[in-house]
N, C-alpha and C. Protein backbone atom coordinates (compact mmCIF):
# COMPACT_ATOMS: atom_id res chain seq x y z
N UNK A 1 101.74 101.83 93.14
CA UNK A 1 101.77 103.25 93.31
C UNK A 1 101.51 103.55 94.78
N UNK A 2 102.38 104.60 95.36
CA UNK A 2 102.12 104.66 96.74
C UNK A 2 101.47 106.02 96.78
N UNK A 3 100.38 106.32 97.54
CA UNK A 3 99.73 107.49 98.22
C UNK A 3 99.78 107.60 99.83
N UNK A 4 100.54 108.80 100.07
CA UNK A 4 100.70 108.93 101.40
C UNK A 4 101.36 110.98 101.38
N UNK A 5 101.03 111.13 103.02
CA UNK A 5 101.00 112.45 102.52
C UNK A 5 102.32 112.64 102.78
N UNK A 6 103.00 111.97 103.34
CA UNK A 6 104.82 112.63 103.42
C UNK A 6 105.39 112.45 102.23
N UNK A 7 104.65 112.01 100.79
CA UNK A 7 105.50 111.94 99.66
C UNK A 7 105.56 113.52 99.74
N UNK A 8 104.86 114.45 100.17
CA UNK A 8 104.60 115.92 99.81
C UNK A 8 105.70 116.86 100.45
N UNK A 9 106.21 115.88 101.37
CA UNK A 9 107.36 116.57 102.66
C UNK A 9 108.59 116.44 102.66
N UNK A 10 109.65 116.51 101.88
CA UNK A 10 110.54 115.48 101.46
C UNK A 10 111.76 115.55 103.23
N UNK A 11 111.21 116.84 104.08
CA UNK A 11 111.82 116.27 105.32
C UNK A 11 111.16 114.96 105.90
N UNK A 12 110.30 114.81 105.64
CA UNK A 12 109.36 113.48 106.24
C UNK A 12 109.47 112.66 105.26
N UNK A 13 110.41 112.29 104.24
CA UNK A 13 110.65 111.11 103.96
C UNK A 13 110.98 109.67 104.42
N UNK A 14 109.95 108.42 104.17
CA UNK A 14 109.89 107.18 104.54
C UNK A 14 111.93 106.53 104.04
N UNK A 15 111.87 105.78 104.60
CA UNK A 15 113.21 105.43 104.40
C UNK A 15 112.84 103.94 103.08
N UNK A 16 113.92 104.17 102.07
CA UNK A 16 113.87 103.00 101.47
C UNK A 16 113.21 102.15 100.69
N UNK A 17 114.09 101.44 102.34
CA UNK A 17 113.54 99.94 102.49
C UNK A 17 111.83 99.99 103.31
N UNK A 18 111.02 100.80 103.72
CA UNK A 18 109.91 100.87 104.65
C UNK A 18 109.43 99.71 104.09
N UNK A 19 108.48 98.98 104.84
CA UNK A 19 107.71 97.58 104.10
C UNK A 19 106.34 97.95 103.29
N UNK A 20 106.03 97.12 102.66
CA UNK A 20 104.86 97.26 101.82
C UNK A 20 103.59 96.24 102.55
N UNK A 21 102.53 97.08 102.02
CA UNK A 21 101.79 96.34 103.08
C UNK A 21 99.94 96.64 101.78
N UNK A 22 99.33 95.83 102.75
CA UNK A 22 98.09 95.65 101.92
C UNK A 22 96.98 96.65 102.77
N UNK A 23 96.40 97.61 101.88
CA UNK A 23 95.58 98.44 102.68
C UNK A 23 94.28 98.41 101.52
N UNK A 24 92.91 98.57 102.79
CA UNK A 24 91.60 98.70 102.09
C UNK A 24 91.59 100.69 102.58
N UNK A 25 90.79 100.87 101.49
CA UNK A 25 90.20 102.58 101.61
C UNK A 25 89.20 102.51 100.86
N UNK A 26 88.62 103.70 102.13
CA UNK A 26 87.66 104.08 101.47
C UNK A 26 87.44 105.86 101.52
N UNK A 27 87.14 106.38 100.66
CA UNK A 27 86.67 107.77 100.57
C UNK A 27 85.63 108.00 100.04
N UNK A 28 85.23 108.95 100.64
CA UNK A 28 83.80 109.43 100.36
C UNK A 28 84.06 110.81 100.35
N UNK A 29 83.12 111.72 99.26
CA UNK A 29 83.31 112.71 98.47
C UNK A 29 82.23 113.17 98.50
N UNK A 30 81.13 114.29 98.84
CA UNK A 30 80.35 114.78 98.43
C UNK A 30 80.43 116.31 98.13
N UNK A 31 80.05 116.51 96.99
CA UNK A 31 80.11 118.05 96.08
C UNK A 31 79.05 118.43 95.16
N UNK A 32 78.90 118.94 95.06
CA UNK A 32 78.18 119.47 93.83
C UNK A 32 79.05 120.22 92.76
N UNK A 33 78.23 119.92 91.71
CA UNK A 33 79.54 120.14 90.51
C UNK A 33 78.39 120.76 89.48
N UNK A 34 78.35 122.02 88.70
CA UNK A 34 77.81 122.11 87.35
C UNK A 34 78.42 121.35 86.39
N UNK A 35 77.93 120.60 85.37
CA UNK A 35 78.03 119.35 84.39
C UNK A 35 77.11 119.79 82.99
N UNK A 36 77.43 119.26 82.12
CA UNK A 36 76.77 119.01 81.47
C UNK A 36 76.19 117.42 81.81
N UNK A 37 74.97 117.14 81.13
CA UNK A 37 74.36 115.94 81.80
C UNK A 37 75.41 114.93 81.40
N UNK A 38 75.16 114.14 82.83
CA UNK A 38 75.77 112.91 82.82
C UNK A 38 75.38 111.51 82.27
N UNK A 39 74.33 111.56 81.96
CA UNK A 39 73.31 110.40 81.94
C UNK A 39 73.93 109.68 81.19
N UNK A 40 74.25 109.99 80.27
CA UNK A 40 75.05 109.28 79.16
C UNK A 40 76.36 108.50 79.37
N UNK A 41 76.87 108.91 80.49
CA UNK A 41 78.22 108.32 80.61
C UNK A 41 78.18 106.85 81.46
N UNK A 42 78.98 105.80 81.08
CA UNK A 42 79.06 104.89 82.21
C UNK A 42 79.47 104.87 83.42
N UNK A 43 79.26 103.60 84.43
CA UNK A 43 79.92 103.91 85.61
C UNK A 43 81.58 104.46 85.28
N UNK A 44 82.04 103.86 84.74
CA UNK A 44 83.38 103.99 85.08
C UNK A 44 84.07 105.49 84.37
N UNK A 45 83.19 105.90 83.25
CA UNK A 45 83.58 107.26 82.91
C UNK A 45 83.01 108.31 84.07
N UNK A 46 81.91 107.50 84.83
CA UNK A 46 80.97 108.81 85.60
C UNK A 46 82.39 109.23 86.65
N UNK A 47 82.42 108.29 87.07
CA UNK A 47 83.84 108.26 88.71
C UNK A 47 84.84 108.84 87.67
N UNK A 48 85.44 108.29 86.84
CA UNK A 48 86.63 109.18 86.38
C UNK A 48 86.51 111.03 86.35
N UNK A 49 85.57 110.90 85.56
CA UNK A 49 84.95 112.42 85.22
C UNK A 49 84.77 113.17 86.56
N UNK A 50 84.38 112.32 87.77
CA UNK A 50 84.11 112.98 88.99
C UNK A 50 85.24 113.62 89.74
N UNK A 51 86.02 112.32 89.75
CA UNK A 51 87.37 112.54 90.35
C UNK A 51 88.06 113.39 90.25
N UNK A 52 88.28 113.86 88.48
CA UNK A 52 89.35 114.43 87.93
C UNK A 52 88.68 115.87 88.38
N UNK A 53 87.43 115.93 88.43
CA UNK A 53 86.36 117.57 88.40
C UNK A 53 86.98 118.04 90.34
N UNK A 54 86.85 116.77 91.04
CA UNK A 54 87.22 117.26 92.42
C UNK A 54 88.67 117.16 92.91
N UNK A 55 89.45 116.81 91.89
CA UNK A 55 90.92 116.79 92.08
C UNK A 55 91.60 118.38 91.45
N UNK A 56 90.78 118.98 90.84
CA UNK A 56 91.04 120.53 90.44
C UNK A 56 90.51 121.53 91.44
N UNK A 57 89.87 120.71 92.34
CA UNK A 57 89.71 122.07 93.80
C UNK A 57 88.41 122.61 93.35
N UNK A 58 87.95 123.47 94.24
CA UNK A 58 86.95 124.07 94.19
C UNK A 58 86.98 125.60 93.62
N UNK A 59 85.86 125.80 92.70
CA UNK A 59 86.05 126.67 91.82
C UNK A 59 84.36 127.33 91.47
N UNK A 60 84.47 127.77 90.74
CA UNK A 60 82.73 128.03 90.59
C UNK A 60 81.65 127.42 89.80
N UNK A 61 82.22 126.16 89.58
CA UNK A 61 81.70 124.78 89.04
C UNK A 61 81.56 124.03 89.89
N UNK A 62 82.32 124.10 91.36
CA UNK A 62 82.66 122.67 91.98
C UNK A 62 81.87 123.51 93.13
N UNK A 63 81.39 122.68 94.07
CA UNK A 63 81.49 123.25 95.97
C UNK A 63 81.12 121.97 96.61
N UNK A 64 82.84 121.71 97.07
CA UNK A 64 83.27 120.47 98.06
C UNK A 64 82.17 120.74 99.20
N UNK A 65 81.53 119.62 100.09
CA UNK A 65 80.43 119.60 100.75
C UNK A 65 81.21 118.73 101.92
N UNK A 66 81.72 117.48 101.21
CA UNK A 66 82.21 116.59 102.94
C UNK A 66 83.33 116.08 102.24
N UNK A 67 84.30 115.35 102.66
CA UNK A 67 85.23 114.53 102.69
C UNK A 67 86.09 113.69 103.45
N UNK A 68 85.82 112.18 103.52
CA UNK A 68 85.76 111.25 104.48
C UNK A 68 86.82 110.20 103.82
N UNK A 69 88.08 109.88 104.76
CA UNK A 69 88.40 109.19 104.16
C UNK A 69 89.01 108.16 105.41
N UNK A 70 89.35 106.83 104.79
CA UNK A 70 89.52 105.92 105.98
C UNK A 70 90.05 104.82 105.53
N UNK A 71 91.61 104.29 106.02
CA UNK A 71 92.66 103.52 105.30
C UNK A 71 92.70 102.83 106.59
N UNK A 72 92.91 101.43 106.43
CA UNK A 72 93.52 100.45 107.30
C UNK A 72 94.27 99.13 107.14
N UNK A 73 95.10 99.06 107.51
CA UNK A 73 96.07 97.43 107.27
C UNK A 73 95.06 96.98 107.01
N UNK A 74 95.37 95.17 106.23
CA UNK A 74 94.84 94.17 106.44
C UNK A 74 95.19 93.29 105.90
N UNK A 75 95.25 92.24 106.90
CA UNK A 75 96.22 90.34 106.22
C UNK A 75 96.16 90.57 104.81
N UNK A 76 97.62 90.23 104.90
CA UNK A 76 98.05 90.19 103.03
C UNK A 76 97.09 88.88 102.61
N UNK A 77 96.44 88.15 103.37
CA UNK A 77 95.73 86.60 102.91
C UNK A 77 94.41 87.65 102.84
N UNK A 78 93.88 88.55 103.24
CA UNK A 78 92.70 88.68 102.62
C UNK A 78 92.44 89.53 101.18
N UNK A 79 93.96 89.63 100.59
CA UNK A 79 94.61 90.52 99.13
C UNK A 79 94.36 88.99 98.21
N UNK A 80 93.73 89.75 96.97
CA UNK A 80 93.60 88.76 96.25
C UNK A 80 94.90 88.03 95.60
N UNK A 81 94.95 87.07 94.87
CA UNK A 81 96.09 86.16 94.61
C UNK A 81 96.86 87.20 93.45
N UNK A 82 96.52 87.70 93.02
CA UNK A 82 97.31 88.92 91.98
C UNK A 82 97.55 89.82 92.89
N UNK A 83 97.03 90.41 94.03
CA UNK A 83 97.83 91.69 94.83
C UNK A 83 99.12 90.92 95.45
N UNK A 84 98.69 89.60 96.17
CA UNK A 84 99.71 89.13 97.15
C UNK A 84 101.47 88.79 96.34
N UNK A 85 100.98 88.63 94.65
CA UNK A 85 101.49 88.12 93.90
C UNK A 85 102.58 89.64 93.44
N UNK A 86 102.06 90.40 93.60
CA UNK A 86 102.87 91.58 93.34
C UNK A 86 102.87 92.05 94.71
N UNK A 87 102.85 91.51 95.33
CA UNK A 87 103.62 92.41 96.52
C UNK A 87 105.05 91.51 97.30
N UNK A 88 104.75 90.05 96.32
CA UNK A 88 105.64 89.66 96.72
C UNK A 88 106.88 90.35 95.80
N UNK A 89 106.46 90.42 94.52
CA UNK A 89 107.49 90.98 93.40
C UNK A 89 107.80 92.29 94.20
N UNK A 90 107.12 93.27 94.62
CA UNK A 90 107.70 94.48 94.98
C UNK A 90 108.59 94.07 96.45
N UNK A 91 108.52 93.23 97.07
CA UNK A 91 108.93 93.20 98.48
C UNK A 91 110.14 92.44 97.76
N UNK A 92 110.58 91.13 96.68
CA UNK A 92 111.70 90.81 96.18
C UNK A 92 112.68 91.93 95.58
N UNK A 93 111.76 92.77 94.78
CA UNK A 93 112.95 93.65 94.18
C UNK A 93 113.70 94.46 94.93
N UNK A 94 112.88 95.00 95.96
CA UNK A 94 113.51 95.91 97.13
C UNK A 94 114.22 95.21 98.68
N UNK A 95 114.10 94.23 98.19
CA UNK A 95 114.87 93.20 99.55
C UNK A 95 114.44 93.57 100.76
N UNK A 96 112.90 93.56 100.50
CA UNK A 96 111.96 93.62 101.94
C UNK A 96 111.33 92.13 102.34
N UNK A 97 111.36 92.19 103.03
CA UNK A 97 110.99 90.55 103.58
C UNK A 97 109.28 90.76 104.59
């Protein structure tokens, strides 16, 4: 799945063939949100539940506070053996080298 903001621009469309490449990110999010308690939920429902609450914008439940985000290349050898492994499949199907 690709995230980038010229999918939003379709004059700023990437061409193609563009190459695929291995990127680390990180974002950081701070908000305050009214909830019912969380305590109960696991990690992985807590972040879902979070995400989806700050992906609906700010509202009178939500108030976005910071947002930090920070993407960079990095050696396809430091992608684990299943990323490198599908990126070779995506770089074969699209006749990217």
């Amino acid at each position: 799945m690709t995230y980038c903001s010229s999918d939003m621009n379709p004059a700023i469309q990437q061409p193609a063939s563009s190459p695929v490449g291995v990127y680390e990110c990180e974002v950081t999010l701070k908000f305050r949100l009214i909830e019912e308690s969380l305590a109960h939920c696991d990690r992985e429902q807590l972040l879902r539940l979070l995400v989806d609450a700050f992906s609906y914008g700010s509202d009178d439940y939500l108030e976005p506070l910071n947002t930090q985000v920070d993407i960079q290349e990095v050696p396809e050898l430091e992608a684990s053996p299943e990323m490198r492994r599908q990126l070779m499949r995506l770089r074969n199907a699209s006749g990217v080298k």
